[in-house]
N, C-alpha and C. Protein backbone atom coordinates (compact mmCIF):
# COMPACT_ATOMS: atom_id res chain seq x y z
N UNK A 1 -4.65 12.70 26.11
CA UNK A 1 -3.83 13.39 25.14
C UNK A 1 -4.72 13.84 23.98
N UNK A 2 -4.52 14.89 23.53
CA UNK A 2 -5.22 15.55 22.67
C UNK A 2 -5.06 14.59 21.19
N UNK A 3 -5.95 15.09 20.33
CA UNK A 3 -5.76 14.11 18.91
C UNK A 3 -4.77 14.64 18.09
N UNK A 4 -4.62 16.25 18.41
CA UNK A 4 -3.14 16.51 17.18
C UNK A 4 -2.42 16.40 18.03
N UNK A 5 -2.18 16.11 19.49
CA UNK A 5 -0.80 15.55 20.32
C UNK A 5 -0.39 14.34 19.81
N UNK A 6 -1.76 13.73 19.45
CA UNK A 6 -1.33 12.04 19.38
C UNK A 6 -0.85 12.13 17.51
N UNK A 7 -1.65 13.21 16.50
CA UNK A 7 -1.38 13.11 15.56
C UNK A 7 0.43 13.40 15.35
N UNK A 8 0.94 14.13 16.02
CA UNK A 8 2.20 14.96 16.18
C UNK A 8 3.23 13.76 16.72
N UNK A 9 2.86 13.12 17.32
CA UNK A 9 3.57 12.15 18.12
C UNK A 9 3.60 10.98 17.80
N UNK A 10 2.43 10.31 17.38
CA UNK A 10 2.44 8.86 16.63
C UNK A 10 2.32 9.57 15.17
N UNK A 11 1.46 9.82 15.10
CA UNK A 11 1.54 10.05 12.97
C UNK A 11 2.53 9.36 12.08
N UNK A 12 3.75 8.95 12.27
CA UNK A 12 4.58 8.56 11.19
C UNK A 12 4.99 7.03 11.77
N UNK A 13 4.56 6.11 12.63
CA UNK A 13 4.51 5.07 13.01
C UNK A 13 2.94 4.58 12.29
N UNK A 14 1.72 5.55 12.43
CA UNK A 14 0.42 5.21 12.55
C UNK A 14 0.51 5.12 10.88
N UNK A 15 1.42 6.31 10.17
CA UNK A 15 1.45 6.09 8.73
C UNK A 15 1.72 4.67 8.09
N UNK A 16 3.06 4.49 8.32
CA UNK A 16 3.92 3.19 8.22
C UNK A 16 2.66 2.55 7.94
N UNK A 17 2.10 1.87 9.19
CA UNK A 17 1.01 0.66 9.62
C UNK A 17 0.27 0.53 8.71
N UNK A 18 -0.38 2.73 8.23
CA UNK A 18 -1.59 2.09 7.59
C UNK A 18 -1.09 1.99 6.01
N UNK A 19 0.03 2.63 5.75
CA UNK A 19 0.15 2.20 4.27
C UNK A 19 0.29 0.57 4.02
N UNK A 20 0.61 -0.18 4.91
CA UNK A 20 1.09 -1.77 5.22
C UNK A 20 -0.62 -2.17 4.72
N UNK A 21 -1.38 -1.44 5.77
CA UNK A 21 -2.56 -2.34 5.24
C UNK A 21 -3.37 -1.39 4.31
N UNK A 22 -3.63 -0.28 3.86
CA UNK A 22 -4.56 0.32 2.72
C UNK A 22 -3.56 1.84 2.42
N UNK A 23 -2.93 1.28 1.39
CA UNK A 23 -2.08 2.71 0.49
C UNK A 23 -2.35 3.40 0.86
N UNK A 24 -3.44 4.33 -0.04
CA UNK A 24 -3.57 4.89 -0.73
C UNK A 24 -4.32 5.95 0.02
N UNK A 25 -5.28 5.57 1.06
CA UNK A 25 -6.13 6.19 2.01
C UNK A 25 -5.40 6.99 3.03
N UNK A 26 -3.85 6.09 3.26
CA UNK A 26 -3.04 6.69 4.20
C UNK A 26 -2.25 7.96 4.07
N UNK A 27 -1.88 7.23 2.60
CA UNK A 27 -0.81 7.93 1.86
C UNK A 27 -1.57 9.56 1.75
N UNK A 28 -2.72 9.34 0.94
CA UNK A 28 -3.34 10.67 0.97
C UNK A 28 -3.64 11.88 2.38
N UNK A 29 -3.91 10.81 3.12
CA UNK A 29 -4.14 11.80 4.34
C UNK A 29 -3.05 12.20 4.77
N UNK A 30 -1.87 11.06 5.09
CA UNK A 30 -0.55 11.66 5.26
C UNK A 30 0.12 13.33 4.35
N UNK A 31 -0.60 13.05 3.12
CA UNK A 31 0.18 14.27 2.25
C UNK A 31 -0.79 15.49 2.81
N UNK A 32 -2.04 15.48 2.90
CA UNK A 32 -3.16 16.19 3.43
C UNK A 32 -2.12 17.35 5.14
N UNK A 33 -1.82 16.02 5.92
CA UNK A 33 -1.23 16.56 6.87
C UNK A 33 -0.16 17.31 6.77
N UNK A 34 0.52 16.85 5.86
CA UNK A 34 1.79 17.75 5.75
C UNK A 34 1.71 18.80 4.80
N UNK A 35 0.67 19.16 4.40
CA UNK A 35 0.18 19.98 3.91
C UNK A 35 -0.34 21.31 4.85
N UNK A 36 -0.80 20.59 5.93
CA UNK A 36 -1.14 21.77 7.40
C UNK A 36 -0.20 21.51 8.02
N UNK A 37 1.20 21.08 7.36
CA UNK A 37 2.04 21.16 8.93
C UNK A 37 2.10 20.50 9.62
N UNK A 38 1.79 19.17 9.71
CA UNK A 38 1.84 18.66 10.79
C UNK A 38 3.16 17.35 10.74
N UNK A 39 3.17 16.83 8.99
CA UNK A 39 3.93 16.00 8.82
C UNK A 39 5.07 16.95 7.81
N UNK A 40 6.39 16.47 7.85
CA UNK A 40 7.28 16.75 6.56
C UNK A 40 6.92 16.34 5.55
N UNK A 41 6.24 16.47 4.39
CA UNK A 41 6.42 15.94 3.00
C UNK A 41 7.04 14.83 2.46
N UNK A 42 8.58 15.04 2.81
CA UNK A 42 9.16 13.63 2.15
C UNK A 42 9.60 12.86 3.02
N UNK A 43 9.29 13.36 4.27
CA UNK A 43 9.25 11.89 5.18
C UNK A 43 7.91 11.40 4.97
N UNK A 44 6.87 11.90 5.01
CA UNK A 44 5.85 11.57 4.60
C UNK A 44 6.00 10.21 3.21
N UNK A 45 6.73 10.67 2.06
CA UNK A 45 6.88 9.83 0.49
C UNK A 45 8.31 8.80 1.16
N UNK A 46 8.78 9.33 2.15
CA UNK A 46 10.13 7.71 1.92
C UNK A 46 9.42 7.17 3.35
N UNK A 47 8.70 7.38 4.14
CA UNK A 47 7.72 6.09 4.74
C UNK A 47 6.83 5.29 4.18
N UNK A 48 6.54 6.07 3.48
CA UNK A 48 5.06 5.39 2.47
C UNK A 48 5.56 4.45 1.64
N UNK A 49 7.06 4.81 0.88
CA UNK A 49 7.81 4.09 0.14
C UNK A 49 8.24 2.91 0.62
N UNK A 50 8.78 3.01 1.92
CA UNK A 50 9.29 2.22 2.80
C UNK A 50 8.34 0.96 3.25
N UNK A 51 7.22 1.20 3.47
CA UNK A 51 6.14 0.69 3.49
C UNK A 51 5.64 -0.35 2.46
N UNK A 52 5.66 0.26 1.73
CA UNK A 52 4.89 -0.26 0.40
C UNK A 52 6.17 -1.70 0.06
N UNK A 53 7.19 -0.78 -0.32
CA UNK A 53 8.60 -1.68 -0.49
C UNK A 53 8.70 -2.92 0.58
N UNK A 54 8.47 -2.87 1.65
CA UNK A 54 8.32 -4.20 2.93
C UNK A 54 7.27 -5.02 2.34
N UNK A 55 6.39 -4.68 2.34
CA UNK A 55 5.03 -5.47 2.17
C UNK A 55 5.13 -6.17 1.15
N UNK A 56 5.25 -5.81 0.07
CA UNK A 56 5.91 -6.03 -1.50
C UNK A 56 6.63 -7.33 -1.33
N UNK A 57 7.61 -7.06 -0.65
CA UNK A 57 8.70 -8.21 -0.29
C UNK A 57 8.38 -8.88 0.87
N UNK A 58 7.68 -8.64 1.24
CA UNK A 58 7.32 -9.71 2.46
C UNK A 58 6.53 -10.89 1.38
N UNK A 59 5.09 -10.63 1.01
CA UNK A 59 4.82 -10.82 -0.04
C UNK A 59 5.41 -12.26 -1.54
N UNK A 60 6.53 -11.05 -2.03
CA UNK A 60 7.39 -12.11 -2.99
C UNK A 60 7.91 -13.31 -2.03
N UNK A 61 8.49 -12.91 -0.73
CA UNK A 61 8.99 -13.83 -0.25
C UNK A 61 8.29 -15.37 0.18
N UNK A 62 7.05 -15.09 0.37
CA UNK A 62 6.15 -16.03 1.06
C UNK A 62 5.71 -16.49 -0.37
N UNK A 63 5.48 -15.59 -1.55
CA UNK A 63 5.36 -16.53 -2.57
C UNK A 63 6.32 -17.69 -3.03
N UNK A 64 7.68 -17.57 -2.56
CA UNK A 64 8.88 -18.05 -3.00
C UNK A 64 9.17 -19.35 -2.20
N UNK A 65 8.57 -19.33 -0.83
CA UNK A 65 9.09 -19.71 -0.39
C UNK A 65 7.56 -21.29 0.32
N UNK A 66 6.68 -20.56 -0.08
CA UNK A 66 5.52 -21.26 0.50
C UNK A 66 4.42 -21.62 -1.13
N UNK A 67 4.64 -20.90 -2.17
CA UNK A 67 4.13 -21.24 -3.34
C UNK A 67 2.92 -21.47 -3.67
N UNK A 68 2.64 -22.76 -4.17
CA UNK A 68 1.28 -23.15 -4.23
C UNK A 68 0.12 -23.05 -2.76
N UNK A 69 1.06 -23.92 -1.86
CA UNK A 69 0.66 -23.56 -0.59
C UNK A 69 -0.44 -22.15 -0.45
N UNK A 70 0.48 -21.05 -0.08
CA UNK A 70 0.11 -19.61 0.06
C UNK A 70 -0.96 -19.54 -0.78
N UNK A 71 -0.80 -19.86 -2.48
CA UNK A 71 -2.27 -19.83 -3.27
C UNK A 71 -3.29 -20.21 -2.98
N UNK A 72 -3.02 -21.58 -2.75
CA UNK A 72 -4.22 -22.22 -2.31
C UNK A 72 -5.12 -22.05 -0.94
N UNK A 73 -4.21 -21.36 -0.57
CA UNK A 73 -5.40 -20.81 1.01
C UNK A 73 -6.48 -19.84 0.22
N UNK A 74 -6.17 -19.26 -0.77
CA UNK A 74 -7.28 -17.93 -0.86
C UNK A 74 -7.35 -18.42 -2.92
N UNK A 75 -8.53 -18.98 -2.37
CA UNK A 75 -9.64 -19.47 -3.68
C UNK A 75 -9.33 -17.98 -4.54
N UNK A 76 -10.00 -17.24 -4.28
CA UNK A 76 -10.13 -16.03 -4.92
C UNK A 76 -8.97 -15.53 -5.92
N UNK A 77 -7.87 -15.91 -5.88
CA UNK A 77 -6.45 -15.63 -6.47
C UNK A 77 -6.50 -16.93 -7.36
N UNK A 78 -7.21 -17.93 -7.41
CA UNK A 78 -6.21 -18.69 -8.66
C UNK A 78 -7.48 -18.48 -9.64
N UNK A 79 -8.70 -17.90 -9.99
CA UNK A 79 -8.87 -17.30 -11.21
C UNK A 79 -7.92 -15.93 -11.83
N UNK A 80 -7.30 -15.10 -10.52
CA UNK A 80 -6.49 -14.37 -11.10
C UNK A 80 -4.75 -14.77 -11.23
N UNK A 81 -4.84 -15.84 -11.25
CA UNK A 81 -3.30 -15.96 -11.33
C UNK A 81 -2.52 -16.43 -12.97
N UNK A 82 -3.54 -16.86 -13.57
CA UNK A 82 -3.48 -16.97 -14.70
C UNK A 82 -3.16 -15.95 -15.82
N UNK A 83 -3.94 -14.71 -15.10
CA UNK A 83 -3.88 -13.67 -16.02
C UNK A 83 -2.52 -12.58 -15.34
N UNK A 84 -2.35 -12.93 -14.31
CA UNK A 84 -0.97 -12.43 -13.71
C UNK A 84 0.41 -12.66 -14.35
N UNK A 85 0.16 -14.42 -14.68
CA UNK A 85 1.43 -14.72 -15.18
C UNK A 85 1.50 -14.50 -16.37
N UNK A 86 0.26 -14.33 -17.28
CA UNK A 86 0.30 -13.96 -18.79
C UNK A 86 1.03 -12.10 -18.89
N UNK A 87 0.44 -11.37 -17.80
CA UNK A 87 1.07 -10.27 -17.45
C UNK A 87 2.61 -10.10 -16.81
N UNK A 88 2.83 -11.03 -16.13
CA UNK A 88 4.43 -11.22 -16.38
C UNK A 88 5.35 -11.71 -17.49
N UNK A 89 4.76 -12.27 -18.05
CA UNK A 89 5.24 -12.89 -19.56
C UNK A 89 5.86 -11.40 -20.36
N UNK A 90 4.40 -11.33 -20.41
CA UNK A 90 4.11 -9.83 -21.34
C UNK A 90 5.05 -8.97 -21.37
N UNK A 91 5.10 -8.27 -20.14
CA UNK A 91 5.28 -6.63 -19.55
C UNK A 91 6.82 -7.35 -18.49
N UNK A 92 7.39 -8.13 -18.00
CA UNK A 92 8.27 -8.33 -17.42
C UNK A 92 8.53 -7.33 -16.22
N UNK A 93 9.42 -6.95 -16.20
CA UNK A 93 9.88 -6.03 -15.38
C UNK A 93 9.14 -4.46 -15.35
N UNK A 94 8.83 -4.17 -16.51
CA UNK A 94 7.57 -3.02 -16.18
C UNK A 94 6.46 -3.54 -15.18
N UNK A 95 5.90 -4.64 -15.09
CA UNK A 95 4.84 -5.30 -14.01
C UNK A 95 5.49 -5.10 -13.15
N UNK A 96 6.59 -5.31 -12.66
CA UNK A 96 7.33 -5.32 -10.96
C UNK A 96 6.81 -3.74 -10.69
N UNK A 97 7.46 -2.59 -11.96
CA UNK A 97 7.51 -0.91 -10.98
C UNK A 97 6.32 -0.56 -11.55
N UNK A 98 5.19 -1.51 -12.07
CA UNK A 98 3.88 -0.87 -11.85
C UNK A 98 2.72 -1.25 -10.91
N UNK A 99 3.42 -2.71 -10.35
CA UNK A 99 1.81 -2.97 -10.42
C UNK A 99 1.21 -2.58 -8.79
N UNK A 100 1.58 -1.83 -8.68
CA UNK A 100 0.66 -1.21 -7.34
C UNK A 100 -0.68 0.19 -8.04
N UNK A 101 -0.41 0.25 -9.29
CA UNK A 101 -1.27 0.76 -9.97
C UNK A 101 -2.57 -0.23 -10.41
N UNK A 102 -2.35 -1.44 -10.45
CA UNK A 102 -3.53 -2.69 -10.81
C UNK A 102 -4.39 -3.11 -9.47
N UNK A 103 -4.92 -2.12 -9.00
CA UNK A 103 -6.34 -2.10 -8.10
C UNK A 103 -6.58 -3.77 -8.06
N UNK A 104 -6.87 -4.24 -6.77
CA UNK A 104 -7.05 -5.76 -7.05
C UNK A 104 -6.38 -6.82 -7.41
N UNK A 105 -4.79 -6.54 -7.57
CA UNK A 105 -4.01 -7.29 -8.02
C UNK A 105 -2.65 -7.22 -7.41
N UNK A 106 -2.67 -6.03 -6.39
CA UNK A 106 -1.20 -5.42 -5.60
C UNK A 106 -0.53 -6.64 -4.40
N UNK A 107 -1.61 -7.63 -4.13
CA UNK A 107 -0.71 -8.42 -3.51
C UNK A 107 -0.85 -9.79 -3.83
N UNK A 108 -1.41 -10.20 -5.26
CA UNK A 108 -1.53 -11.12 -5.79
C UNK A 108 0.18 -11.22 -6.80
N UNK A 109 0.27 -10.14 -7.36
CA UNK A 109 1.22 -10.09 -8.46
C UNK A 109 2.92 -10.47 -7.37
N UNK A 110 2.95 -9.57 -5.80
CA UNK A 110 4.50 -10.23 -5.74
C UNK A 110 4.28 -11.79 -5.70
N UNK A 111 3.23 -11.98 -5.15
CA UNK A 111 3.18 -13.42 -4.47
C UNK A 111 3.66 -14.48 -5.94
N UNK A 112 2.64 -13.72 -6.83
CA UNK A 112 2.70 -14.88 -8.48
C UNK A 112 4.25 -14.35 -8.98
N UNK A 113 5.13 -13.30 -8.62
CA UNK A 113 6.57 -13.16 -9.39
C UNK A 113 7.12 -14.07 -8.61
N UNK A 114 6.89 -14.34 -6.80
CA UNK A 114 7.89 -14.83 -5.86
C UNK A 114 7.61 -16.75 -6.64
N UNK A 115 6.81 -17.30 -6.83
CA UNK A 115 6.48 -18.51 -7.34
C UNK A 115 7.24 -18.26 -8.38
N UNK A 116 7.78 -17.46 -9.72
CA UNK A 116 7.85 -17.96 -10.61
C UNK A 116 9.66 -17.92 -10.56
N UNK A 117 10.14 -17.95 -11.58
CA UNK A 117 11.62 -17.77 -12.00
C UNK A 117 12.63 -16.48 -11.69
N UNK A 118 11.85 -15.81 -11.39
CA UNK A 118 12.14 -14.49 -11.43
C UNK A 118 12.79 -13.76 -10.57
N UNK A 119 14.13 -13.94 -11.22
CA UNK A 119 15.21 -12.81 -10.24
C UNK A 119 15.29 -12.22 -8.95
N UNK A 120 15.15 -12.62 -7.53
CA UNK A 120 15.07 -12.26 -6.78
C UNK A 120 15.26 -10.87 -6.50
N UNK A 121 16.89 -10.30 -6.83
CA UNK A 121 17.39 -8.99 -6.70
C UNK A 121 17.01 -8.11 -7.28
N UNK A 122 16.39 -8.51 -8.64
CA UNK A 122 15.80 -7.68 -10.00
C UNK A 122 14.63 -7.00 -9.03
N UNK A 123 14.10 -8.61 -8.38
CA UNK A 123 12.31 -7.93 -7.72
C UNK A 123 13.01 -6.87 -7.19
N UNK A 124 13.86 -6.97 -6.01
CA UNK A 124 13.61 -5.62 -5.02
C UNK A 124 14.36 -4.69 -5.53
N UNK A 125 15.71 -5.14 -6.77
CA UNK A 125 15.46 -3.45 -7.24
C UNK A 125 14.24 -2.40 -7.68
N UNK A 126 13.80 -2.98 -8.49
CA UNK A 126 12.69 -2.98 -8.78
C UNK A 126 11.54 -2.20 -8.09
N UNK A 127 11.00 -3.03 -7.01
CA UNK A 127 10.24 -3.24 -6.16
C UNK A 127 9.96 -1.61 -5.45
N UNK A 128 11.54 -1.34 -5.09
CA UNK A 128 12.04 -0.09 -4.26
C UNK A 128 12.03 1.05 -5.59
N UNK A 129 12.29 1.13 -6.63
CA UNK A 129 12.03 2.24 -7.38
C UNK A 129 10.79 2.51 -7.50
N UNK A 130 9.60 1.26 -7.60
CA UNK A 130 8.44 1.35 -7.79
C UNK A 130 7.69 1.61 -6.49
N UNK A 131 8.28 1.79 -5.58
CA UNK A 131 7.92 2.12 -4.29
C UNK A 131 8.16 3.75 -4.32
N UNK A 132 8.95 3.67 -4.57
CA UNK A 132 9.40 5.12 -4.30
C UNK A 132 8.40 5.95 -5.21
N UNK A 133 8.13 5.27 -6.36
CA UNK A 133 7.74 6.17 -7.46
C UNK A 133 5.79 6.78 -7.44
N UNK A 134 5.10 5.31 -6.80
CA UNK A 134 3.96 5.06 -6.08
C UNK A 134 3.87 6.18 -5.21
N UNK A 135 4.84 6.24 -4.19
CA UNK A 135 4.54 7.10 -3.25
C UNK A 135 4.69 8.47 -3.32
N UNK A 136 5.73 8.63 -4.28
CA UNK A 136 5.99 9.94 -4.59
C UNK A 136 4.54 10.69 -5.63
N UNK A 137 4.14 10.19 -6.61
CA UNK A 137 3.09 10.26 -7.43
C UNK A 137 1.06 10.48 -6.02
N UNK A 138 1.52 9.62 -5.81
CA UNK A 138 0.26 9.73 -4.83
C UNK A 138 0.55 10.77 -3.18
N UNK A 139 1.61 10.83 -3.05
CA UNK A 139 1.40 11.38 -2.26
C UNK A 139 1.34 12.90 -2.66
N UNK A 140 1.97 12.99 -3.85
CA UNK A 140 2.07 14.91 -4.19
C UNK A 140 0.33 14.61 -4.61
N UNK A 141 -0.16 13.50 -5.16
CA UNK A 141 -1.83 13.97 -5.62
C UNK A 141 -2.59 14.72 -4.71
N UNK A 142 -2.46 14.01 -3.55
CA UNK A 142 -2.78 13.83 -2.13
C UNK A 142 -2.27 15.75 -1.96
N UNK A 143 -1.56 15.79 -1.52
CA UNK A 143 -0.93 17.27 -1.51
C UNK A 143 -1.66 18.45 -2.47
N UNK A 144 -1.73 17.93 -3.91
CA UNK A 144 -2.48 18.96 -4.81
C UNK A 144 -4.15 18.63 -4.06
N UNK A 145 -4.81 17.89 -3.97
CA UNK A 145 -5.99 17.64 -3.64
C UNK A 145 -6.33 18.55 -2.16
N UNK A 146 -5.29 18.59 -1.01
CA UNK A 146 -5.38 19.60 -0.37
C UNK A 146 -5.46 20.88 -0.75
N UNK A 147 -4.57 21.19 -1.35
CA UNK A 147 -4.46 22.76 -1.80
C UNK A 147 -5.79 23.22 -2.39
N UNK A 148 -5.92 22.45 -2.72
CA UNK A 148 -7.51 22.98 -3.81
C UNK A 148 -8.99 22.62 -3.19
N UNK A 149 -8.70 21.66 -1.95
CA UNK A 149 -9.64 21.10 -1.14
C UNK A 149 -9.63 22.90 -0.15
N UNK A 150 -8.85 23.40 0.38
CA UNK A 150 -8.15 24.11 1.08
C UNK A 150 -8.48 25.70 0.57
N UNK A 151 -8.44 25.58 -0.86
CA UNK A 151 -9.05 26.87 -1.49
C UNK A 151 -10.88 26.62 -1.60
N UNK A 152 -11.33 25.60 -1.46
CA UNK A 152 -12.81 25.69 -1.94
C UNK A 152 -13.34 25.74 -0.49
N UNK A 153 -12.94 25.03 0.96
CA UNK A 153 -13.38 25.02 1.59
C UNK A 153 -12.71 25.77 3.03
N UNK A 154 -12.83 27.01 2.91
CA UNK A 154 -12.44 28.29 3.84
C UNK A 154 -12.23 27.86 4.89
N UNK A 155 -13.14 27.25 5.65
CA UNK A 155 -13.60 26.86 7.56
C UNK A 155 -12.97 25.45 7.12
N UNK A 156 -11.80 24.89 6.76
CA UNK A 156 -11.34 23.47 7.05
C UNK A 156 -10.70 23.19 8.03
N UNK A 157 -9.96 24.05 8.33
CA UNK A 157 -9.08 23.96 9.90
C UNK A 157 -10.25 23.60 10.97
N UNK A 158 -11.39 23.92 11.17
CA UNK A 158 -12.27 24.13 12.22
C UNK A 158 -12.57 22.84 12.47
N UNK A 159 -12.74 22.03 11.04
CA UNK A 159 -13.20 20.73 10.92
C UNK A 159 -12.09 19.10 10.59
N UNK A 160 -10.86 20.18 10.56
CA UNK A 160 -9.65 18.78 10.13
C UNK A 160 -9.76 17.50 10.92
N UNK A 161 -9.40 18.20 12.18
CA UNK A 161 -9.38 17.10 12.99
C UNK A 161 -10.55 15.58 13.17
N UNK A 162 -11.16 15.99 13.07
CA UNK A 162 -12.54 15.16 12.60
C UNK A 162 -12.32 14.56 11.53
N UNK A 163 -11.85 15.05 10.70
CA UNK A 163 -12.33 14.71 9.17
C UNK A 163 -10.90 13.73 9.15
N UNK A 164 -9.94 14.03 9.73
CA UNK A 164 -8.49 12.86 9.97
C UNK A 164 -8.92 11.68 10.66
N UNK A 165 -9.74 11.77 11.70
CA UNK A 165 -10.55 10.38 12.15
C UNK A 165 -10.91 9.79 11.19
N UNK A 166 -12.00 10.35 10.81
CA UNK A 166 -12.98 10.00 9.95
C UNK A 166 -12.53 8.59 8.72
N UNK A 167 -11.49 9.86 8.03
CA UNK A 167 -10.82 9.60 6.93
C UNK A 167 -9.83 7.86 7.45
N UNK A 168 -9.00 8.28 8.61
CA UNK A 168 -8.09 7.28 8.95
C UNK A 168 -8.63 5.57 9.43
N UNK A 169 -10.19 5.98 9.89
CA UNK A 169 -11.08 5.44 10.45
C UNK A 169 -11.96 4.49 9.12
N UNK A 170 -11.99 4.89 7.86
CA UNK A 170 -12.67 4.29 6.38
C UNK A 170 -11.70 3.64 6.44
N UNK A 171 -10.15 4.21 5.88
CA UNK A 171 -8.86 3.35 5.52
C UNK A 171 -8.98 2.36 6.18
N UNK A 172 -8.92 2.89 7.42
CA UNK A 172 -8.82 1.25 8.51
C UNK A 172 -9.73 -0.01 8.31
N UNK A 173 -11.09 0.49 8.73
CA UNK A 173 -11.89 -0.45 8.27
C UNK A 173 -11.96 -1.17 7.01
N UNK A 174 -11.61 -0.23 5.45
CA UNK A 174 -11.75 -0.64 4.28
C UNK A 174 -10.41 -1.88 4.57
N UNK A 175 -9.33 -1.66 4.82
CA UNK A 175 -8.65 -2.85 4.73
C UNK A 175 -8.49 -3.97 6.15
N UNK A 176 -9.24 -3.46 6.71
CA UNK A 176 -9.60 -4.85 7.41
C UNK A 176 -10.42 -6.01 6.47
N UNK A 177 -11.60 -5.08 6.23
CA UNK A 177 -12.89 -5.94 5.94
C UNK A 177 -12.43 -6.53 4.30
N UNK A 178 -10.99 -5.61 3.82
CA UNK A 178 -10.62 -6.70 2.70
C UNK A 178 -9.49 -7.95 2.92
N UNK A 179 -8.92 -7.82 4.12
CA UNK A 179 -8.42 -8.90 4.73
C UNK A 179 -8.84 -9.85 5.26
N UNK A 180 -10.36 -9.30 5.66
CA UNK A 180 -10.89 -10.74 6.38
C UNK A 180 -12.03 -11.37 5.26
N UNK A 181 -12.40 -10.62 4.52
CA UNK A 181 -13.12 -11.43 3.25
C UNK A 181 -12.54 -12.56 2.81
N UNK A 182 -11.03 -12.15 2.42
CA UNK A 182 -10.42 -13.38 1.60
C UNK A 182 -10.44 -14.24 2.36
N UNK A 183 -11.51 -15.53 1.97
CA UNK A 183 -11.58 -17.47 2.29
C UNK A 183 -9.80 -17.52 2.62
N UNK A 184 -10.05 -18.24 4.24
CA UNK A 184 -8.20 -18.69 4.14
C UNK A 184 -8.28 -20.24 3.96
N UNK A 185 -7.56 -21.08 3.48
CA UNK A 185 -7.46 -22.41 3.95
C UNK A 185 -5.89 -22.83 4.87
N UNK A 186 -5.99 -23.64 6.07
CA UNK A 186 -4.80 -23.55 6.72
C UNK A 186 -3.56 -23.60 5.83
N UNK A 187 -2.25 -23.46 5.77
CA UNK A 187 -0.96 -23.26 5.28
C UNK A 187 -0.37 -23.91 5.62
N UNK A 188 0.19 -25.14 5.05
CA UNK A 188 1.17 -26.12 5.58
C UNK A 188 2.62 -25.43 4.67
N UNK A 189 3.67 -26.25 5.42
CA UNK A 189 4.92 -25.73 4.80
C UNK A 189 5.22 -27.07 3.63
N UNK A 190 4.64 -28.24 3.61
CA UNK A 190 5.17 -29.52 2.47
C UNK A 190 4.61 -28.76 1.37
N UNK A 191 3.77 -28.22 0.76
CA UNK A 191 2.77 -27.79 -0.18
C UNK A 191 4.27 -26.80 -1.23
């Protein structure tokens, strides 16, 4: 099967997946595509949303429900958890519909709201506006970045297809190799 058969045909399953594991890489190429046609636009922004919004709450939930536990597998999070909760203190509910904007902190922060006091229903109202709002914002970037990618570089059609590997192929790898970095320690449920 050809690669824009498979792009045409899987593309909005392959989206889903990769916004689950690296936003922003997906999200962009996704807007890129529907930019040539290949994807709708705002199915493009309420998958991505959809996406983002699961993970989010998958996330709070395992913080809520597994706590210290979940922390303590990954060393790396309890120098930042300190400054998480001083940022929930702070900023409250603005932290819930921003923080997929805090690079390095997008799946530390549900985990540290799901541990703390904090309103379950609030999170996923929340959660889902800030989903929506993430995706909508990055994916039109993504969209303007074509258009103007699109005006500077004449012969892009010749080379898309490639350059959608390519591109889908960094994303992928970039969030593997940040999933398997993080030190795990096993997860008991008494903790």
């Amino acid at each position: 099967m050809p690669l824009e058969s498979l792009i045409i045909t899987y593309g909005y399953p392959i989206l889903f997946v990769g916004v689950l594991l690296e936003g922003e890489a997906f999200l962009i190429l996704a807007a890129y595509l529907a930019h040539r046609g290949y994807f709708a636009l705002p199915v493009v922004i309420g998958l991505a949303a959809l996406a983002s919004f699961t993970m989010a709450q998958i996330w709070f939930v395992l913080g809520d429900r597994f706590g210290t536990a979940l922390l303590s597998r990954r060393p790396a999070w309890q120098s930042r958890l300190v400054r998480v909760d001083a940022m929930l203190q702070r900023y409250g509910s603005s932290l819930v519909l921003g923080f997929r904007a805090l690079l390095g902190l997008r799946t530390l922060i549900p985990v540290a709201i799901g541990t703390s006091a904090y309103p379950a229903r609030q999170f996923t109202l929340l959660n889902g506006v800030g989903a929506l709002i993430w995706a909508l914002v990055v994916a039109l970037a993504g969209n303007t970045i074509a258009q103007g990618l699109e005006v500077l570089i004449t012969d892009l059609r010749q080379h898309e297809l490639a350059a959608v590997v390519v591109l889908a192929l960094i994303g992928l790898v970039w969030g593997l190799i940040r999933l398997y970095r993080q030190p795990k320690v096993p997860l008991t449920k008494g903790d």
